[in-house]
PDB file of N, CA and C in Angstrom:
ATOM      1  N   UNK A   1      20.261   3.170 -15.652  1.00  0.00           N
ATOM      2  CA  UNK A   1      18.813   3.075 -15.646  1.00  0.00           C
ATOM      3  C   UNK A   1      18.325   2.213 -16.811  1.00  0.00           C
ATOM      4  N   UNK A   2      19.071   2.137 -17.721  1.00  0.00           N
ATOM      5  CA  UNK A   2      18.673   1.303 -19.023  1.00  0.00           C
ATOM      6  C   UNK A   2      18.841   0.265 -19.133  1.00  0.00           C
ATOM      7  N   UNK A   3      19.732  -0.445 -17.861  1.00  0.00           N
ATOM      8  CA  UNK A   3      20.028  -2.036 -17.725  1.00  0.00           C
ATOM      9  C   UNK A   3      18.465  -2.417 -16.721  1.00  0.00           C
ATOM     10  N   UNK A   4      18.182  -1.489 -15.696  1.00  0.00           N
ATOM     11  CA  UNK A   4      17.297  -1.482 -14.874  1.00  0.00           C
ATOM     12  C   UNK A   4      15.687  -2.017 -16.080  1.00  0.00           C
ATOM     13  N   UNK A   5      15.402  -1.056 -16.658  1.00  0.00           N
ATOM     14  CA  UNK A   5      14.529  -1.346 -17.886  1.00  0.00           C
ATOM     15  C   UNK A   5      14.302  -2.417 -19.004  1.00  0.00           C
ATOM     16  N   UNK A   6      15.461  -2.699 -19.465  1.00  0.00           N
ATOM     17  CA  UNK A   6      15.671  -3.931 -20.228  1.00  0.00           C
ATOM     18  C   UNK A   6      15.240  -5.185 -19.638  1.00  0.00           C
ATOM     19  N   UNK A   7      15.567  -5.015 -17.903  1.00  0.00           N
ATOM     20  CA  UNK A   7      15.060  -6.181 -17.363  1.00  0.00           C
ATOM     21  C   UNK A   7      13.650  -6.562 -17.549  1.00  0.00           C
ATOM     22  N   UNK A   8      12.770  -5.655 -17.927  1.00  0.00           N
ATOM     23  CA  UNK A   8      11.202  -5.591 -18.154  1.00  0.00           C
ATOM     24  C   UNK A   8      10.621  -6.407 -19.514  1.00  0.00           C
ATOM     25  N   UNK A   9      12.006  -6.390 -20.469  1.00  0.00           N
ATOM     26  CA  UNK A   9      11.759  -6.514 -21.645  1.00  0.00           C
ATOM     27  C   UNK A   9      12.128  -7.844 -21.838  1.00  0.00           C
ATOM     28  N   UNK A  10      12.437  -8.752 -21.067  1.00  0.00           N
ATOM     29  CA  UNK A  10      13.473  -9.801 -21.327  1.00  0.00           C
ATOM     30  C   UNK A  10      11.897 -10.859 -21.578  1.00  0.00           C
ATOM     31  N   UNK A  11      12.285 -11.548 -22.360  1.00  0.00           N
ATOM     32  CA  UNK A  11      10.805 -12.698 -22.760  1.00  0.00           C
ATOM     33  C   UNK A  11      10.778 -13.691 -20.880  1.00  0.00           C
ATOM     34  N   UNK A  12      10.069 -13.836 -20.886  1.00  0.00           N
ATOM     35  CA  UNK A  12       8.878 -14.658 -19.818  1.00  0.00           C
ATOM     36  C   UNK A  12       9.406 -15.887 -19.909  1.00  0.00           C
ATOM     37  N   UNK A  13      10.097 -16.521 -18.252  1.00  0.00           N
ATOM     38  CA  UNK A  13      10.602 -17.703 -18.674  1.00  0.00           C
ATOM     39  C   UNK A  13      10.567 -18.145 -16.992  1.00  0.00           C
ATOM     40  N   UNK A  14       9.935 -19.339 -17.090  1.00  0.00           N
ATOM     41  CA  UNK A  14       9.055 -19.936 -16.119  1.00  0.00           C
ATOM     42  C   UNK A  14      10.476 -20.435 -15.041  1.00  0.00           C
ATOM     43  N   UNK A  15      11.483 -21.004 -15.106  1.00  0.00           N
ATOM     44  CA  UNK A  15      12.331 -20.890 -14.241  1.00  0.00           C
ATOM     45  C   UNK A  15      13.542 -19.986 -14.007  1.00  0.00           C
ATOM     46  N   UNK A  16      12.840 -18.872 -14.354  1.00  0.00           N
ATOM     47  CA  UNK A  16      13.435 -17.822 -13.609  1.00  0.00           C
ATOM     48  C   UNK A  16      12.402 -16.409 -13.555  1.00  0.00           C
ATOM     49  N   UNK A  17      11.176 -16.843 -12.781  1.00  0.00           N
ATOM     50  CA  UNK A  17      10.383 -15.278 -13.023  1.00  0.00           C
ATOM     51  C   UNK A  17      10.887 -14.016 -12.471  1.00  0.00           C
ATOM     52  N   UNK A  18      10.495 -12.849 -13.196  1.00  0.00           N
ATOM     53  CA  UNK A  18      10.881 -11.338 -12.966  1.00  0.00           C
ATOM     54  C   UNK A  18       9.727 -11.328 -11.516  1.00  0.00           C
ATOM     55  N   UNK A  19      10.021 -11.056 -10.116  1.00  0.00           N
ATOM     56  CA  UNK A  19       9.330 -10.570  -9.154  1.00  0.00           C
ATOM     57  C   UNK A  19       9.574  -9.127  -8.614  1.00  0.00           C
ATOM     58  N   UNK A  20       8.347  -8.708  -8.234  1.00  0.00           N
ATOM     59  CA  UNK A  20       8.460  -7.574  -7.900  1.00  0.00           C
ATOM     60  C   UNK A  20       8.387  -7.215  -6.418  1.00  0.00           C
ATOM     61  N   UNK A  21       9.135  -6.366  -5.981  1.00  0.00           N
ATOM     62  CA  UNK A  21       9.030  -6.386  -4.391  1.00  0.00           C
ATOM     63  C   UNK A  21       8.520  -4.775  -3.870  1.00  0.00           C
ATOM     64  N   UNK A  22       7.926  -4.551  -3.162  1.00  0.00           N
ATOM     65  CA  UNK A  22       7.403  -2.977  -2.627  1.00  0.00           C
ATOM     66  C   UNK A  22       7.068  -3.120  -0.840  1.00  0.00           C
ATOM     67  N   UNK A  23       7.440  -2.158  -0.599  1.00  0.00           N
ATOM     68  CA  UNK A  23       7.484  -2.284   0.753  1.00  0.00           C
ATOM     69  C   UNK A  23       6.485  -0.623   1.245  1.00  0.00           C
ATOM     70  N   UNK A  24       5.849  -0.727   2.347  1.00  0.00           N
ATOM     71  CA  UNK A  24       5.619   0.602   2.883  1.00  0.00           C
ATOM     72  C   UNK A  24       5.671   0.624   4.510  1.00  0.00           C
ATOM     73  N   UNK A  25       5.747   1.470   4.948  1.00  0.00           N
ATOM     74  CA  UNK A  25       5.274   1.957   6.551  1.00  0.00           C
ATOM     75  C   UNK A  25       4.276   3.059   6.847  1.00  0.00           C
ATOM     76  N   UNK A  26       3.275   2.142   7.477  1.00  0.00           N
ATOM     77  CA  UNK A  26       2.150   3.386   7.582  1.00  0.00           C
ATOM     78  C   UNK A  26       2.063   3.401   9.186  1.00  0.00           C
ATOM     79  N   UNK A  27       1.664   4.777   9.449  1.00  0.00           N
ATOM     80  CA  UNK A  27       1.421   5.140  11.022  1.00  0.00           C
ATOM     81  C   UNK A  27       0.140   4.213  11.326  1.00  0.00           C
ATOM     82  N   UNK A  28      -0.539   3.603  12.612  1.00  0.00           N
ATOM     83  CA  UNK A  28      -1.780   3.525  12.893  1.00  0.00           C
ATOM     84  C   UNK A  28      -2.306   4.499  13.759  1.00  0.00           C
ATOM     85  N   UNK A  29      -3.828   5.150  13.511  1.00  0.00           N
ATOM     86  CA  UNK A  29      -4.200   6.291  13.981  1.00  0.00           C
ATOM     87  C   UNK A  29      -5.529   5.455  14.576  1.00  0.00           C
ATOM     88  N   UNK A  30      -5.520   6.484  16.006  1.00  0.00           N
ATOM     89  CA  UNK A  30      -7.157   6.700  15.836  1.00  0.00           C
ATOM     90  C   UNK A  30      -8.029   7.680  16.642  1.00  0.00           C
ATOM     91  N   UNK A  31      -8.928   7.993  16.107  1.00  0.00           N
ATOM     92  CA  UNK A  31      -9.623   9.486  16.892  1.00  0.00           C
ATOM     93  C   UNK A  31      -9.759   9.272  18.110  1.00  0.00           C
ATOM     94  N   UNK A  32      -9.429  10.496  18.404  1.00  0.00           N
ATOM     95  CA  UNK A  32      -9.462  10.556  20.347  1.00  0.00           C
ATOM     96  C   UNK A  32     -11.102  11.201  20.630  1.00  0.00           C
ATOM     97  N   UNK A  33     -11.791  12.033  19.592  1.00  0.00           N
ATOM     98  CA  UNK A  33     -13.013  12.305  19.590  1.00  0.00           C
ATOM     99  C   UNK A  33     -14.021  12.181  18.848  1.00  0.00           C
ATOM    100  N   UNK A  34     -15.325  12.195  18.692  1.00  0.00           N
ATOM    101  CA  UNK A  34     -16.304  11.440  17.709  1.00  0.00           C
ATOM    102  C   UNK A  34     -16.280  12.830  17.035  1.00  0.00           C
ATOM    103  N   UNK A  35     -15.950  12.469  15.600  1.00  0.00           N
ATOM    104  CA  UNK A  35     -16.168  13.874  14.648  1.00  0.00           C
ATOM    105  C   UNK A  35     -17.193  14.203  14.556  1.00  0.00           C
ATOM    106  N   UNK A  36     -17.660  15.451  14.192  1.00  0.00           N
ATOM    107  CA  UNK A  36     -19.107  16.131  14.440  1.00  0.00           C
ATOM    108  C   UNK A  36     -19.593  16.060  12.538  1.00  0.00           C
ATOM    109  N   UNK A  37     -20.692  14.811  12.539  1.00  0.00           N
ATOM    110  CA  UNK A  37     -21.397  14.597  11.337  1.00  0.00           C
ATOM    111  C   UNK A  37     -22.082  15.999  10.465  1.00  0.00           C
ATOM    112  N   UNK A  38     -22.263  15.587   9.128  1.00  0.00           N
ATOM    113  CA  UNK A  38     -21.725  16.710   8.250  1.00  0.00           C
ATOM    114  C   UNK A  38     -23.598  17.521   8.397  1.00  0.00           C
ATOM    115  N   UNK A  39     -23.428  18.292   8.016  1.00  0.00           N
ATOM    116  CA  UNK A  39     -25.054  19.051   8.134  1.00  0.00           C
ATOM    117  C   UNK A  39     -25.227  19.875   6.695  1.00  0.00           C
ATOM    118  N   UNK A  40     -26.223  19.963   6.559  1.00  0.00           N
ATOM    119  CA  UNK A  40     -26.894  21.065   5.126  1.00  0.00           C
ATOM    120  C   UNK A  40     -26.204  22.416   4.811  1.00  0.00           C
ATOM    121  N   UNK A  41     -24.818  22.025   3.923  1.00  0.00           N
ATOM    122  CA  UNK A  41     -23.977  23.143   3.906  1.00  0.00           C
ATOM    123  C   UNK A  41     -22.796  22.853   4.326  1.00  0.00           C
ATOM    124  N   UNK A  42     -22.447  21.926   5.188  1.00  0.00           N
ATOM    125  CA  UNK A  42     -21.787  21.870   5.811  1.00  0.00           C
ATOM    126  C   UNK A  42     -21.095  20.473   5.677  1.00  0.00           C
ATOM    127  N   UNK A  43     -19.497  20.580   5.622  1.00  0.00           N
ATOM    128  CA  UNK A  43     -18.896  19.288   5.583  1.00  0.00           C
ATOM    129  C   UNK A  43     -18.331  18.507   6.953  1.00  0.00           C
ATOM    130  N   UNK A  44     -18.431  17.200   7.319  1.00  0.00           N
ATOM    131  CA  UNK A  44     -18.022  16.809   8.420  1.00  0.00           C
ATOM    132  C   UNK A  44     -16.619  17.457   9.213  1.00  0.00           C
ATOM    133  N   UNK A  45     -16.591  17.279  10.068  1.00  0.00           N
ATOM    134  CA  UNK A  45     -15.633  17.752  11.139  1.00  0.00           C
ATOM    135  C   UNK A  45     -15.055  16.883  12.141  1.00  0.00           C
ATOM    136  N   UNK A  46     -13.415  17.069  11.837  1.00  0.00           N
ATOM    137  CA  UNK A  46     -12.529  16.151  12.503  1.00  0.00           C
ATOM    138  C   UNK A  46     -11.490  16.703  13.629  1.00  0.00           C
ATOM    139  N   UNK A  47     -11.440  16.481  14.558  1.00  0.00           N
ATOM    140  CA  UNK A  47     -10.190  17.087  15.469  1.00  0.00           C
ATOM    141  C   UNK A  47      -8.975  16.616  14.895  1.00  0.00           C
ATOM    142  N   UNK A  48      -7.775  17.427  15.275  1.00  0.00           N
ATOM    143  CA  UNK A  48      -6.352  17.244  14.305  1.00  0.00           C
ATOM    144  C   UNK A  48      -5.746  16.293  15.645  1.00  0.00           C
ATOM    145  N   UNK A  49      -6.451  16.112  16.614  1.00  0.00           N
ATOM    146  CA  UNK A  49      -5.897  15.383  17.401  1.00  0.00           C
ATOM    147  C   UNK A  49      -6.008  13.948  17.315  1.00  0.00           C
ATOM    148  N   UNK A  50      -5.368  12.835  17.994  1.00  0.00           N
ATOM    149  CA  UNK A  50      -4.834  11.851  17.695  1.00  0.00           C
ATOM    150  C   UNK A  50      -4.689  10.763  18.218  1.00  0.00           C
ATOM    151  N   UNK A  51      -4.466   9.899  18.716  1.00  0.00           N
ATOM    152  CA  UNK A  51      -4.490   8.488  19.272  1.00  0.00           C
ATOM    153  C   UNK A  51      -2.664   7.430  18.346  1.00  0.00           C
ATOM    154  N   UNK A  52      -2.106   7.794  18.805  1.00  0.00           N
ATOM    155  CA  UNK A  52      -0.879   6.427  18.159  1.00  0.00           C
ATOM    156  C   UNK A  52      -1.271   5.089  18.464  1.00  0.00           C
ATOM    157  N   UNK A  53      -1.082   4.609  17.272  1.00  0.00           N
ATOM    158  CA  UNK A  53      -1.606   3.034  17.632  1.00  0.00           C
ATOM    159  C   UNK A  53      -0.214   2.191  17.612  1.00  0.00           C
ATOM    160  N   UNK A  54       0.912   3.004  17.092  1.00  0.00           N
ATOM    161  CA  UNK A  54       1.981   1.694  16.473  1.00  0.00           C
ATOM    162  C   UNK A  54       2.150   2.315  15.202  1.00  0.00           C
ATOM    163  N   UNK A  55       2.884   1.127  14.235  1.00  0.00           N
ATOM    164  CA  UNK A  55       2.975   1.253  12.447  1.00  0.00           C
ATOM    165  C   UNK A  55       2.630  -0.118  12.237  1.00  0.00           C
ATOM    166  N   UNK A  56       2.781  -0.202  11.202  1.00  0.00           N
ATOM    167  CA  UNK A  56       2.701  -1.192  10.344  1.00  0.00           C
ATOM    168  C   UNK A  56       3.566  -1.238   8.863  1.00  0.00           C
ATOM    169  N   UNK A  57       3.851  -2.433   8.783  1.00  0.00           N
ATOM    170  CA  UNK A  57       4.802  -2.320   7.691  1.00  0.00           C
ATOM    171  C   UNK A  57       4.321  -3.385   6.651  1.00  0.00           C
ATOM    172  N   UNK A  58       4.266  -2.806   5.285  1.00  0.00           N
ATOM    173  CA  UNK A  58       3.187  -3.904   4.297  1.00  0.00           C
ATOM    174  C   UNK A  58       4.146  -3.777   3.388  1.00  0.00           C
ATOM    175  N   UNK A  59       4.018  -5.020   2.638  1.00  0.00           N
ATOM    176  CA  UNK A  59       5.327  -5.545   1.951  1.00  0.00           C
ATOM    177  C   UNK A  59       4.087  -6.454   0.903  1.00  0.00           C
ATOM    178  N   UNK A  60       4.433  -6.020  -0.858  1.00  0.00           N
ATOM    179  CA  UNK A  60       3.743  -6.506  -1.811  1.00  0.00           C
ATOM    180  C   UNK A  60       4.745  -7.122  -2.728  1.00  0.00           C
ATOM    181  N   UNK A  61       4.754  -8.916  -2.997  1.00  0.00           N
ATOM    182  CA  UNK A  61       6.026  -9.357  -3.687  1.00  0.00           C
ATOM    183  C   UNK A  61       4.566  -9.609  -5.066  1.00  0.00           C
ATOM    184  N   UNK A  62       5.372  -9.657  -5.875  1.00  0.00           N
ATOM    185  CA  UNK A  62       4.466 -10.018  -7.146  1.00  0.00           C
ATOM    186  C   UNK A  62       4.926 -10.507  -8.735  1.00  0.00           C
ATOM    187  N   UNK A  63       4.752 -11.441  -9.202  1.00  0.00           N
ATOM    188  CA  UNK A  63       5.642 -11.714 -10.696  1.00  0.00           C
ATOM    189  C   UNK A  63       4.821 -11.140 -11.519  1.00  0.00           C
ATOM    190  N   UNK A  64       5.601  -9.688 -12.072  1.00  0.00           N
ATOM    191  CA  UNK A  64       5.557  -9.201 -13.161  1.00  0.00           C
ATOM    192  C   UNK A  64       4.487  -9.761 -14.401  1.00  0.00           C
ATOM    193  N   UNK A  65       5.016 -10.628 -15.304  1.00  0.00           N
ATOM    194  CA  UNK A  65       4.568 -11.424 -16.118  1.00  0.00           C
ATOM    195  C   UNK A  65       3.000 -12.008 -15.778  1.00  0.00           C
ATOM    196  N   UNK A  66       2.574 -11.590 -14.325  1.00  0.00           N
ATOM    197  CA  UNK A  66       1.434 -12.308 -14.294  1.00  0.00           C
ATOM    198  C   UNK A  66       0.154 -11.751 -15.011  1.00  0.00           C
ATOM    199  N   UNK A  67      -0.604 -12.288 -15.866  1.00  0.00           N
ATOM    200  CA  UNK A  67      -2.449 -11.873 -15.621  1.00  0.00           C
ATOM    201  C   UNK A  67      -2.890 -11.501 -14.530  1.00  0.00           C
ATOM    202  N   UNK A  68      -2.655 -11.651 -13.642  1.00  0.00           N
ATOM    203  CA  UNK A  68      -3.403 -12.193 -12.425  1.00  0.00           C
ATOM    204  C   UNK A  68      -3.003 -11.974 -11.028  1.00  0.00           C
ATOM    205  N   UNK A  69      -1.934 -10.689 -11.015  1.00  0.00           N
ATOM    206  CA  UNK A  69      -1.315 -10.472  -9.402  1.00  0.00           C
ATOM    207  C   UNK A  69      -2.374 -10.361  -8.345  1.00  0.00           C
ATOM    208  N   UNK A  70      -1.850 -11.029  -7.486  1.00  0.00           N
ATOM    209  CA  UNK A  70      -2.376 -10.673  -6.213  1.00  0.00           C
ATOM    210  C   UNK A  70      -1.737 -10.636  -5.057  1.00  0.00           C
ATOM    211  N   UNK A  71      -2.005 -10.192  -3.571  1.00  0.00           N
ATOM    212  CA  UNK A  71      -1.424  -9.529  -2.940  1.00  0.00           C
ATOM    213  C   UNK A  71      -1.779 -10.278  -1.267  1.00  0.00           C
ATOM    214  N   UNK A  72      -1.566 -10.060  -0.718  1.00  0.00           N
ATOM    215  CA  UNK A  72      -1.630 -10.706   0.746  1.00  0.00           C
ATOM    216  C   UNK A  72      -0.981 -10.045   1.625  1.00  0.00           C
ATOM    217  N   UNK A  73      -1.698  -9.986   2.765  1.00  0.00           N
ATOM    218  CA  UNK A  73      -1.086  -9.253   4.443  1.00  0.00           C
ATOM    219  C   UNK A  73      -1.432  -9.967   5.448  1.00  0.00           C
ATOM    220  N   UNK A  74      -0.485  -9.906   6.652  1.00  0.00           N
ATOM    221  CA  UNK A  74      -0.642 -10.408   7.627  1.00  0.00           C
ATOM    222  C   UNK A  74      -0.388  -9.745   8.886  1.00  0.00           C
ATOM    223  N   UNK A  75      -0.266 -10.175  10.329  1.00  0.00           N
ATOM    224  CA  UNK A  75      -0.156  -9.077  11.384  1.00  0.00           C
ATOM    225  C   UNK A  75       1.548 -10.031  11.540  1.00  0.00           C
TER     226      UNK A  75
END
């Protein structure tokens, strides 16, 4: 784990940047019924039921060293 770390520490050097890679998978959902809006006392209301849409898979590369990361997605 301490070789893993050191890599963080190594000085900033333009032909060879530290990048970072992250990946996720998220379900796509969507309501099968119109939730019942919230009232005086009362907090909105959702059915536990469901709609599958698919997944999606989002993937964030990024150089470390930056000011300035930013991020991008696509279908």
């Amino acid at each position: 784990m301490e070789d893993v770390l050191a890599v963080y520490t190594r000085p900033r050097d333009a032909d060879c940047p530290l990048v970072c890679l992250d990946e996720t998978s998220k379900q796509l959902l969507a309501e099968t019924r119109v939730p019942i809006p919230m009232k005086a006392g009362r907090p909105s209301r959702f059915d536990y039921e469901y709609e599958r849409n698919g997944t999606a898979n989002l993937f964030m590369m990024f150089a470390c060293s930056d000011a300035n990361p930013s991020a991008c997605g696509r279908d």
